[in-house]
N, C-alpha and C. Protein backbone atom coordinates (compact mmCIF):
# COMPACT_ATOMS: atom_id res chain seq x y z
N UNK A 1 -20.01 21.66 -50.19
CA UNK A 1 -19.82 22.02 -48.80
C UNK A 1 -20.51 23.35 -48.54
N UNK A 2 -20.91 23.52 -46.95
CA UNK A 2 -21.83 24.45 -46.69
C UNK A 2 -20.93 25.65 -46.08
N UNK A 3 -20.90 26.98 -45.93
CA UNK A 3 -20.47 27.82 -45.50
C UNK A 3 -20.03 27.37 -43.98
N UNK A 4 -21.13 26.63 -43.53
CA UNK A 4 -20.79 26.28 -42.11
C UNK A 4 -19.30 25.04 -41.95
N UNK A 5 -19.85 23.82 -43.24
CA UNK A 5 -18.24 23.66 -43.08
C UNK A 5 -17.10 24.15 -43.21
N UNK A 6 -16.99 24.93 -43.85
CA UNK A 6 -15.82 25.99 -43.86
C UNK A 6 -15.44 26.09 -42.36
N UNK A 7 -16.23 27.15 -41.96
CA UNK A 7 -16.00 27.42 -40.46
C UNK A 7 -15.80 26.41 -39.67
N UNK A 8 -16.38 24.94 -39.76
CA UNK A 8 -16.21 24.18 -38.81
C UNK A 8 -14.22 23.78 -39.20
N UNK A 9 -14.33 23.91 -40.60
CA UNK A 9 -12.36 23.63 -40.91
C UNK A 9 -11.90 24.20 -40.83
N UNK A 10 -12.04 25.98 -40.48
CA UNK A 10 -11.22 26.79 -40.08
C UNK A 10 -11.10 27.01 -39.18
N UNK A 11 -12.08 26.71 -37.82
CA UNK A 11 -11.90 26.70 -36.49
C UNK A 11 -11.24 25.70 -35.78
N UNK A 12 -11.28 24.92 -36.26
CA UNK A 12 -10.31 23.54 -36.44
C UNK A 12 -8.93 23.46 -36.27
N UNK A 13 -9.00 23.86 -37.71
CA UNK A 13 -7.42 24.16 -37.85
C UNK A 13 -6.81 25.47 -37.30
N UNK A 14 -7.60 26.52 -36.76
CA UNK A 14 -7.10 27.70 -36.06
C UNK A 14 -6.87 27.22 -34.55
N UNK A 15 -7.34 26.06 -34.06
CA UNK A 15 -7.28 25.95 -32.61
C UNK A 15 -5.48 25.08 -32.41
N UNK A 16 -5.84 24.30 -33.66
CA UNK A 16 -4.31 23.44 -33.81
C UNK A 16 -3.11 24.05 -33.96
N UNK A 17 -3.48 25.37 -34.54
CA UNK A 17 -2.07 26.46 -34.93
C UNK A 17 -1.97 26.99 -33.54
N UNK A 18 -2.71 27.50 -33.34
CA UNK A 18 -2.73 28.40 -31.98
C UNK A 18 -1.76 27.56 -30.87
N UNK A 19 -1.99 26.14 -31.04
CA UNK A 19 -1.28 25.05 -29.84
C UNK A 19 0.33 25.25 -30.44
N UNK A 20 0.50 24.66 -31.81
CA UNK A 20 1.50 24.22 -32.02
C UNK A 20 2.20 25.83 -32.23
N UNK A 21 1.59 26.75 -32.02
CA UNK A 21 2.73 28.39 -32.42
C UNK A 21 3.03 28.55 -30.47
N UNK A 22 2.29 27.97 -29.62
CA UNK A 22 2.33 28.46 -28.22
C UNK A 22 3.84 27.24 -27.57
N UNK A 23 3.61 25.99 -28.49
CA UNK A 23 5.23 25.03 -27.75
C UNK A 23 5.84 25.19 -28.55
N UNK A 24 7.22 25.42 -28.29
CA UNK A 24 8.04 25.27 -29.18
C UNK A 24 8.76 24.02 -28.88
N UNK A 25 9.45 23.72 -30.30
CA UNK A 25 9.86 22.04 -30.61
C UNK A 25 8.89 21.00 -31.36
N UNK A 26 7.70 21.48 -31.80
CA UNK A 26 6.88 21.02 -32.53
C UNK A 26 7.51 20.51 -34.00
N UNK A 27 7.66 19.13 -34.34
CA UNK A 27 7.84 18.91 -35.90
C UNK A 27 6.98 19.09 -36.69
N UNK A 28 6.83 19.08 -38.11
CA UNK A 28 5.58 18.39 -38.73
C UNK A 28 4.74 17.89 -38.97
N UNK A 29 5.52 16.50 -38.07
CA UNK A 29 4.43 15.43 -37.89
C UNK A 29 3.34 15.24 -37.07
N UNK A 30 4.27 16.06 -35.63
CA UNK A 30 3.17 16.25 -34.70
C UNK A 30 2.35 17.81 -35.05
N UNK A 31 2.29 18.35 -35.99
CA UNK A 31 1.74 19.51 -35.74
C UNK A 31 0.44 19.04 -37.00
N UNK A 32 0.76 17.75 -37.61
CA UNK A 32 -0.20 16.86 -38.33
C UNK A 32 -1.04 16.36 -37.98
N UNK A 33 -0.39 15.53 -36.78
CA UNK A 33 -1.43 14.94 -35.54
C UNK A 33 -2.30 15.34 -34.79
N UNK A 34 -1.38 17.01 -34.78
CA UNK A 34 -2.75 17.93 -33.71
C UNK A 34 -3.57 17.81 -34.41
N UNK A 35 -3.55 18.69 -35.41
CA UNK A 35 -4.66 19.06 -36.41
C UNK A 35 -5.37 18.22 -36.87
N UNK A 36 -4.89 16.99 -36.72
CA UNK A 36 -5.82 15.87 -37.62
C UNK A 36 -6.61 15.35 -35.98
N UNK A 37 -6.60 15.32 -34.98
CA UNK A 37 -7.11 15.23 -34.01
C UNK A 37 -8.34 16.10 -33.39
N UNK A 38 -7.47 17.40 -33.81
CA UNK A 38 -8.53 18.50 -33.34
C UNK A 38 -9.79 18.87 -34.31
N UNK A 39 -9.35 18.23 -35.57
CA UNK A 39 -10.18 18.00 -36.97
C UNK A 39 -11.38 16.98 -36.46
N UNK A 40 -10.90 15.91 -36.45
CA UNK A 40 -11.52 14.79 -35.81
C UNK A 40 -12.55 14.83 -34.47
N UNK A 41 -11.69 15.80 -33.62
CA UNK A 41 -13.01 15.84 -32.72
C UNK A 41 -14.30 17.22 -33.15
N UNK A 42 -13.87 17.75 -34.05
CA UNK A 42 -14.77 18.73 -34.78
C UNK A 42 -15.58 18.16 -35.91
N UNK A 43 -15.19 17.25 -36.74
CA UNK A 43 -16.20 16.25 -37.20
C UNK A 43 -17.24 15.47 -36.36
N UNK A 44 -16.65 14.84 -35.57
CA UNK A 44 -17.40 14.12 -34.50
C UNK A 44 -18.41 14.42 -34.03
N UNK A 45 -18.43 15.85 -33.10
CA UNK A 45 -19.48 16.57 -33.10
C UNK A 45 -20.31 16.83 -34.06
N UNK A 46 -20.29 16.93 -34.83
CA UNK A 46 -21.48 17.43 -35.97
C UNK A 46 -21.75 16.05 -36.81
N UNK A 47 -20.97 14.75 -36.57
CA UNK A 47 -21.74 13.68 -36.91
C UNK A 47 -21.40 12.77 -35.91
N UNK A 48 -22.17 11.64 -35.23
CA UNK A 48 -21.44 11.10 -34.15
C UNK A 48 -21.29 9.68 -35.32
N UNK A 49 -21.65 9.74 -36.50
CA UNK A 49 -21.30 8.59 -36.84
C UNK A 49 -19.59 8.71 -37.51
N UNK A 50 -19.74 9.43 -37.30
CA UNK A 50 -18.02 9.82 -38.16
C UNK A 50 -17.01 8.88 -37.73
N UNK A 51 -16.16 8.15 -38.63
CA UNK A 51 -15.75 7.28 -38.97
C UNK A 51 -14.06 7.75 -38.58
N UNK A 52 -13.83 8.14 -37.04
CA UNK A 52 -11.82 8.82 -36.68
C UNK A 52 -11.23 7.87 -37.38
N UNK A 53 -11.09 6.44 -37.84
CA UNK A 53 -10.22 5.55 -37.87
C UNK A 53 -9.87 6.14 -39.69
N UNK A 54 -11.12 5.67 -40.45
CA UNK A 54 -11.26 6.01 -41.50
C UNK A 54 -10.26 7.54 -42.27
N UNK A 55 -10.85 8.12 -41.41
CA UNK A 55 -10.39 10.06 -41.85
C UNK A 55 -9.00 9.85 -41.41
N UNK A 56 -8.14 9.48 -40.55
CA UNK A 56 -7.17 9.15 -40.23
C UNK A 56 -6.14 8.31 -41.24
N UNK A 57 -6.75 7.23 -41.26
CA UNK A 57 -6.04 6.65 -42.60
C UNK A 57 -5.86 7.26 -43.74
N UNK A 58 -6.57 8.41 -43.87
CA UNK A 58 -6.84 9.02 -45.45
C UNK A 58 -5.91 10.02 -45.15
N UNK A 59 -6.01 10.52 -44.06
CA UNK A 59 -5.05 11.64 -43.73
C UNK A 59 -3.44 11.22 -44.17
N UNK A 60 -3.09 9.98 -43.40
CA UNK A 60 -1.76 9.64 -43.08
C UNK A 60 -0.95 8.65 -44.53
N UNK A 61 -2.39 8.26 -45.50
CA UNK A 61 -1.86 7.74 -46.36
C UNK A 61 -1.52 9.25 -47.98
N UNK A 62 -2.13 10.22 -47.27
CA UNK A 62 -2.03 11.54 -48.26
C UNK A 62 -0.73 12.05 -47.99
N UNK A 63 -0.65 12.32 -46.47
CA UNK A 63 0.85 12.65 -45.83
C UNK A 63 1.90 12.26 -46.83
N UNK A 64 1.50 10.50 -46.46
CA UNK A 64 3.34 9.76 -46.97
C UNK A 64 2.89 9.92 -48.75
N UNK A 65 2.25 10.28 -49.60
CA UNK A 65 2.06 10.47 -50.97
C UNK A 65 2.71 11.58 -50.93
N UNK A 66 2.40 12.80 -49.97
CA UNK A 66 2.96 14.53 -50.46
C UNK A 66 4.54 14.00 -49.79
N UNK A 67 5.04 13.41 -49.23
CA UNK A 67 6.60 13.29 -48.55
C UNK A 67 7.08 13.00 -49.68
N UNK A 68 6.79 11.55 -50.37
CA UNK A 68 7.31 10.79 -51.14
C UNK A 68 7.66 11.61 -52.48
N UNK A 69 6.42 12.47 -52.77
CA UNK A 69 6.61 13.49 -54.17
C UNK A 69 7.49 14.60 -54.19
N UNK A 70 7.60 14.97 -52.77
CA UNK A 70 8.64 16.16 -52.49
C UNK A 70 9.80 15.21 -52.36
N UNK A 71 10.34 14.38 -52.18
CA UNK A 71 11.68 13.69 -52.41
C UNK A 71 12.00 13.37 -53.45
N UNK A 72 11.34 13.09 -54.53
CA UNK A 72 11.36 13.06 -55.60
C UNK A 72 11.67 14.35 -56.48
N UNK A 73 11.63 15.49 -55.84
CA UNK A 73 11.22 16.50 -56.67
C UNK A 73 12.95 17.43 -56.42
């Protein structure tokens, strides 16, 4: 990865914090969704072939892996 992706994942994810620290009542899940949204439209831009459905699934099937291991734990 290039210096520039960095920045493109930290601006990303700084725009998603910024939302979810400004409402309050935000869970987890939705503060998952921002970010994986606001991720998504920041990929997009810099490839229009980018695959939301794909990155999404990978996202949400990593989610329920880290839930499942912390219940376990």
């Amino acid at each position: 990865m290039t210096r520039k992706d960095y920045e493109l994942i930290a601006s990303a994810l700084s725009t998603a914090l910024d939302t979810v620290q400004t409402v309050e009542g935000y869970t987890g899940e939705e503060a998952l969704n921002l970010a994986t949204l606001v991720m998504m439209d920041a990929l997009e831009k810099e490839n229009p072939r980018f695959d939301r459905q794909r990155f999404r699934s990978w996202v949400n099937a990593t989610a329920n892996r880290r839930a499942v291991m912390a219940q376990l734990a």
